[in-house]
C-alpha atoms as a PDB file:
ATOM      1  CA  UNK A   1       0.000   0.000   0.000  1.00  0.00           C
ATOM      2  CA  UNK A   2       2.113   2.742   1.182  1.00  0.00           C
ATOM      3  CA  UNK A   3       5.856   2.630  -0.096  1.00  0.00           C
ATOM      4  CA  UNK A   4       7.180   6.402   0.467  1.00  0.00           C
ATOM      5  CA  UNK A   5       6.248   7.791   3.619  1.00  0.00           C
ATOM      6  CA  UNK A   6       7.095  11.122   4.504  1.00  0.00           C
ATOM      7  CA  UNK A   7       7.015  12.341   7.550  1.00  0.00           C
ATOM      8  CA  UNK A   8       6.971  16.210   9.561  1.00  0.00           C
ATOM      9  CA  UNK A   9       9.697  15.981  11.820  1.00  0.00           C
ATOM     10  CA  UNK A  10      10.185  19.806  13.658  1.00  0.00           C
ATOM     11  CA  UNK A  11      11.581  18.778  16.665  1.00  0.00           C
ATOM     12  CA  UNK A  12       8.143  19.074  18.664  1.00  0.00           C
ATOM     13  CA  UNK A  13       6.431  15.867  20.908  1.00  0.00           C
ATOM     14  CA  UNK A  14       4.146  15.572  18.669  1.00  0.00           C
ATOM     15  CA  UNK A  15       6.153  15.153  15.558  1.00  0.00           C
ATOM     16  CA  UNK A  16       8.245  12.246  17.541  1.00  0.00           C
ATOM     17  CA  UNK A  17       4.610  10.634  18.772  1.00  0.00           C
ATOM     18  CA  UNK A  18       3.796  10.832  14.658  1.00  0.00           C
ATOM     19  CA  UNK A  19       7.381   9.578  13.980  1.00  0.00           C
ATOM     20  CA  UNK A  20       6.442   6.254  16.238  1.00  0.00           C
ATOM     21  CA  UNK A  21       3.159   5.644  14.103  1.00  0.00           C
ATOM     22  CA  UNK A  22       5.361   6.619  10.881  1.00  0.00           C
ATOM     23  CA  UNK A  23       7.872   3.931  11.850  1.00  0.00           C
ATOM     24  CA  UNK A  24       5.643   1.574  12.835  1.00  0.00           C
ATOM     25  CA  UNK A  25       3.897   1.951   9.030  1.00  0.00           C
ATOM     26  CA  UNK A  26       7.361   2.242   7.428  1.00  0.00           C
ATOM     27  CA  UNK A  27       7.770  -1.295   9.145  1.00  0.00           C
ATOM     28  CA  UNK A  28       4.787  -3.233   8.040  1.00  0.00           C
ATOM     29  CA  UNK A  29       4.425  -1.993   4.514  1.00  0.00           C
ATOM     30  CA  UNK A  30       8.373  -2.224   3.622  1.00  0.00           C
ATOM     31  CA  UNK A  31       8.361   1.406   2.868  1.00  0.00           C
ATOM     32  CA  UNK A  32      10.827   4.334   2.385  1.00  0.00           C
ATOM     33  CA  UNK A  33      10.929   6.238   5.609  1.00  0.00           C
ATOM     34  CA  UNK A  34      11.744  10.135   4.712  1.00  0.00           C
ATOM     35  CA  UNK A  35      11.752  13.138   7.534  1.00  0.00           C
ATOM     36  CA  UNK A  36      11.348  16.414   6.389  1.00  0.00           C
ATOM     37  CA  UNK A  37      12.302  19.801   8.698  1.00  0.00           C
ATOM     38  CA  UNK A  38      11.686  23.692   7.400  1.00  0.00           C
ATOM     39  CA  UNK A  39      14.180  26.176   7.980  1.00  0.00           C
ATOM     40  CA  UNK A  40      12.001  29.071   8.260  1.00  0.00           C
ATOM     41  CA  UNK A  41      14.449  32.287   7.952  1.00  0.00           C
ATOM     42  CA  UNK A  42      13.916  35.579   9.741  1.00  0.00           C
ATOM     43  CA  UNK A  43      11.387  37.815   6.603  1.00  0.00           C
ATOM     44  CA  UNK A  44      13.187  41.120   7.581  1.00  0.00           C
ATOM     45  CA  UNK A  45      16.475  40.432   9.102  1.00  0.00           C
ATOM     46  CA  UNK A  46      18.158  43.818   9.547  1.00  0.00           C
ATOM     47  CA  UNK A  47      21.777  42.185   9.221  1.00  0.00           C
ATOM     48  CA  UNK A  48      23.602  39.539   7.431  1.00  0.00           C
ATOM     49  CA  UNK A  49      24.503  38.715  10.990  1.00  0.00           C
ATOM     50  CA  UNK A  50      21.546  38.087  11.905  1.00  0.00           C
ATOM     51  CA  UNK A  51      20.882  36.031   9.300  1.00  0.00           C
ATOM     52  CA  UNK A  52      23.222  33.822   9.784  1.00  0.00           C
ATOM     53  CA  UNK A  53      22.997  33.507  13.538  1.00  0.00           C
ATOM     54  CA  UNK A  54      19.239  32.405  12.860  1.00  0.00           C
ATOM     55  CA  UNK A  55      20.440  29.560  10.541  1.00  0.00           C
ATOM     56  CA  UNK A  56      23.673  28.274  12.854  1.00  0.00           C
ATOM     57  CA  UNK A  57      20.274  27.976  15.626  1.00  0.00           C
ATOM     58  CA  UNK A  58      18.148  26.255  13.141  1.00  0.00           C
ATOM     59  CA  UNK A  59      20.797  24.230  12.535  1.00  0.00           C
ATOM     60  CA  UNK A  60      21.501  22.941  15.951  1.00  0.00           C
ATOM     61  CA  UNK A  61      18.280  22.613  16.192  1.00  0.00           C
ATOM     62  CA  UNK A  62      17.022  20.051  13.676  1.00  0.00           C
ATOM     63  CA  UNK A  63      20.992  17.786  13.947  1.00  0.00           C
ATOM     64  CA  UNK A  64      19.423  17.081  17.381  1.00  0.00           C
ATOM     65  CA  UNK A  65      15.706  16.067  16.022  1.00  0.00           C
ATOM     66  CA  UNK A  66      17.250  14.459  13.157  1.00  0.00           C
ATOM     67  CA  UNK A  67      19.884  12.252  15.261  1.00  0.00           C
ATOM     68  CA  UNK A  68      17.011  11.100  17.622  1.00  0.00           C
ATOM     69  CA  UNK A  69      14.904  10.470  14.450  1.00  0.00           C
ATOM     70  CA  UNK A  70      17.488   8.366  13.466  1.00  0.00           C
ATOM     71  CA  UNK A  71      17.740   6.654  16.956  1.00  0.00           C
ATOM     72  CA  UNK A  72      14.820   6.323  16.746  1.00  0.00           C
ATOM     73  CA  UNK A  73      14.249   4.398  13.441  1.00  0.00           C
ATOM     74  CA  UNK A  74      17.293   2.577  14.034  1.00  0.00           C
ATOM     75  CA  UNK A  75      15.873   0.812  17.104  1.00  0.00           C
ATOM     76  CA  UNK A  76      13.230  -0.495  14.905  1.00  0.00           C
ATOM     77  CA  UNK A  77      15.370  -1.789  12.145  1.00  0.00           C
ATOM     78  CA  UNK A  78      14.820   1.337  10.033  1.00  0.00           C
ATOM     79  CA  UNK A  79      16.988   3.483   8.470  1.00  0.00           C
ATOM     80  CA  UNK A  80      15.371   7.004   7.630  1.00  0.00           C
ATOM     81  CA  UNK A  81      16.160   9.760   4.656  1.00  0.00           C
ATOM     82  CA  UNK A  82      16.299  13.152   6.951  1.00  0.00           C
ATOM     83  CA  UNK A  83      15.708  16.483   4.573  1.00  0.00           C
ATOM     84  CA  UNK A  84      16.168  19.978   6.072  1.00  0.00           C
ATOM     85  CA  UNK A  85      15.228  22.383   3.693  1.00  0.00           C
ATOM     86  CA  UNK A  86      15.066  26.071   3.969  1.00  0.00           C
ATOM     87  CA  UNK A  87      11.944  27.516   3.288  1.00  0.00           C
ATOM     88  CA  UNK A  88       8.178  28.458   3.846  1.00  0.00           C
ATOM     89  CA  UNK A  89       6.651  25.081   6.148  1.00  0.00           C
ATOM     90  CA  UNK A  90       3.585  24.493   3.982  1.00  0.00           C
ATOM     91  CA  UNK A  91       4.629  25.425   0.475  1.00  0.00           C
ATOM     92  CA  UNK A  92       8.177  23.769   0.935  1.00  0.00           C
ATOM     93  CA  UNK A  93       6.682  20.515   2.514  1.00  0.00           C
ATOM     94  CA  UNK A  94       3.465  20.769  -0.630  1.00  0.00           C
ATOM     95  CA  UNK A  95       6.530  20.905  -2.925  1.00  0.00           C
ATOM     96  CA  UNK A  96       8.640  18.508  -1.971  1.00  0.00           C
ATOM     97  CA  UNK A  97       5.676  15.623  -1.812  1.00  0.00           C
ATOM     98  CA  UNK A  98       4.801  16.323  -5.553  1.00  0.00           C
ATOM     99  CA  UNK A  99       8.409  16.444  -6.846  1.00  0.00           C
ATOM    100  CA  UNK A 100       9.726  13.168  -4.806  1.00  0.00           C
ATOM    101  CA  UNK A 101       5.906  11.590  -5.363  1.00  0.00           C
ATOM    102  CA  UNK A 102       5.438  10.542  -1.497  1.00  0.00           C
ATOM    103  CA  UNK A 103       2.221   8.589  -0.905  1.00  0.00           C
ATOM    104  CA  UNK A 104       1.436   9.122   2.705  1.00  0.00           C
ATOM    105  CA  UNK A 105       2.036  12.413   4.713  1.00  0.00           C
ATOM    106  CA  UNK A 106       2.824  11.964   8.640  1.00  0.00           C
ATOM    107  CA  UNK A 107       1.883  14.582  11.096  1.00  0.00           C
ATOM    108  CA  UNK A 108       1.679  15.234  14.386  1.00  0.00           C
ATOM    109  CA  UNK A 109      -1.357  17.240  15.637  1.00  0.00           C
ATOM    110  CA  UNK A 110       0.697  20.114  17.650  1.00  0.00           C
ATOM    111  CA  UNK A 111       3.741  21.167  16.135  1.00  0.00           C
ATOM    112  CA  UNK A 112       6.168  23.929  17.968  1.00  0.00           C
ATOM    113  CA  UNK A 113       4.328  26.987  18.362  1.00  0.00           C
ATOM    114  CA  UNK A 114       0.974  25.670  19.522  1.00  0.00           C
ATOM    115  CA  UNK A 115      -0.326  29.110  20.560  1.00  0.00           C
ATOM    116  CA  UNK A 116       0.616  30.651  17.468  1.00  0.00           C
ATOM    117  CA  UNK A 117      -1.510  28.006  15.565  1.00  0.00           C
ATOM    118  CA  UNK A 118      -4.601  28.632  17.613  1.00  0.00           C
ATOM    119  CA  UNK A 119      -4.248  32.015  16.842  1.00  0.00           C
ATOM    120  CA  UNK A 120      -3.105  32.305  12.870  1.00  0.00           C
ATOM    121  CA  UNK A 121      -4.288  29.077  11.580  1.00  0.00           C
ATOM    122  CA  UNK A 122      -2.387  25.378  11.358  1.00  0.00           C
ATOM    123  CA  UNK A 123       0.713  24.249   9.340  1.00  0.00           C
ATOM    124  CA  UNK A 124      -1.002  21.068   9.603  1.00  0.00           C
ATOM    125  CA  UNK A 125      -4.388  21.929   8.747  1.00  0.00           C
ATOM    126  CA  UNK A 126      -2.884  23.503   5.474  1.00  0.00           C
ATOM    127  CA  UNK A 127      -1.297  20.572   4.414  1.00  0.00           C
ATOM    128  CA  UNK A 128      -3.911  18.277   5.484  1.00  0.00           C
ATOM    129  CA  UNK A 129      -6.117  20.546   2.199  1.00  0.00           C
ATOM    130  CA  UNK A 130      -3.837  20.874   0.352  1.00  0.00           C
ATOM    131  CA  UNK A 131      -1.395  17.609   0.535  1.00  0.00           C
ATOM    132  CA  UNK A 132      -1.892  15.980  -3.216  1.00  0.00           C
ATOM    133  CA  UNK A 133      -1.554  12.629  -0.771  1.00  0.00           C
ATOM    134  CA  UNK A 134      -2.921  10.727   1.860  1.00  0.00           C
ATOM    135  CA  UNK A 135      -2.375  12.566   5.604  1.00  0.00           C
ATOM    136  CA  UNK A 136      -2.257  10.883   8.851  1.00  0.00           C
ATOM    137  CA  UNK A 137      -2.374  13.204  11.678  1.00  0.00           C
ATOM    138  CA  UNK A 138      -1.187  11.746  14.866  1.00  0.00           C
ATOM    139  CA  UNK A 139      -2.493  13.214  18.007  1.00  0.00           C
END
């Protein structure tokens, strides 16, 4: 059924409760396991400096989500295919399903800034509309 998963991996509980389910799939359908994390970059920064220092923090950020993605996967006999990309969440993530043709979409409910989401509106309920593939949203 489901042979390239992709899955939302930003660091967040929720992403690593969704990663469990997307392993777990990964596992009983032989698939290719693939994590995906958005750099999202200041809009306005006011100095290439700050640009930069943004990105080394991003970076830091996502080696340590990635490495216990790939603990993770590892326990379970997986190997995973971690992406960090820099880039608008939705449209980056929309983008990358349609050019690498993934056939299931792994989310967790809550991603990083919860309050924000509440407020503004949902990186996952964006993709959820507008994914071109099935979406599992792990709560």
């Amino acid at each position: 059924m489901h042979k390239k998963i992709l899955h939302g991996l930003d660091g967040s509980e929720g992403s690593f409760k969704a990663l469990t389910e997307a392993i777990d799939i990964a596992k009983r359908y032989e698939a290719d396991l693939h994590t995906i994390s958005v750099e999202e970059v200041p809009r306005m920064p006011e100095t290439i400096g700050e640009m930069i220092e943004e990105k080394d923090s991003a970076n830091g950020f996502f080696k340590e989500a990635v490495e216990k993605a790939r603990q993770m996967a590892s326990a379970q006999g997986l190997t995973i295919h971690p992406h960090v990309i820099v880039g608008h969440e939705v449209k980056t993530i929309l983008e990358y399903i349609k050019h690498h043709e993934f056939d299931l979409l792994v989310l967790g409910f809550m991603g990083h800034s919860a309050i924000y989401d509440r407020v503004m509106g949902s990186t996952c309920q964006s993709l959820i509309r507008l994914a071109p593939c099935s979406v599992l949203v792990v709560k």
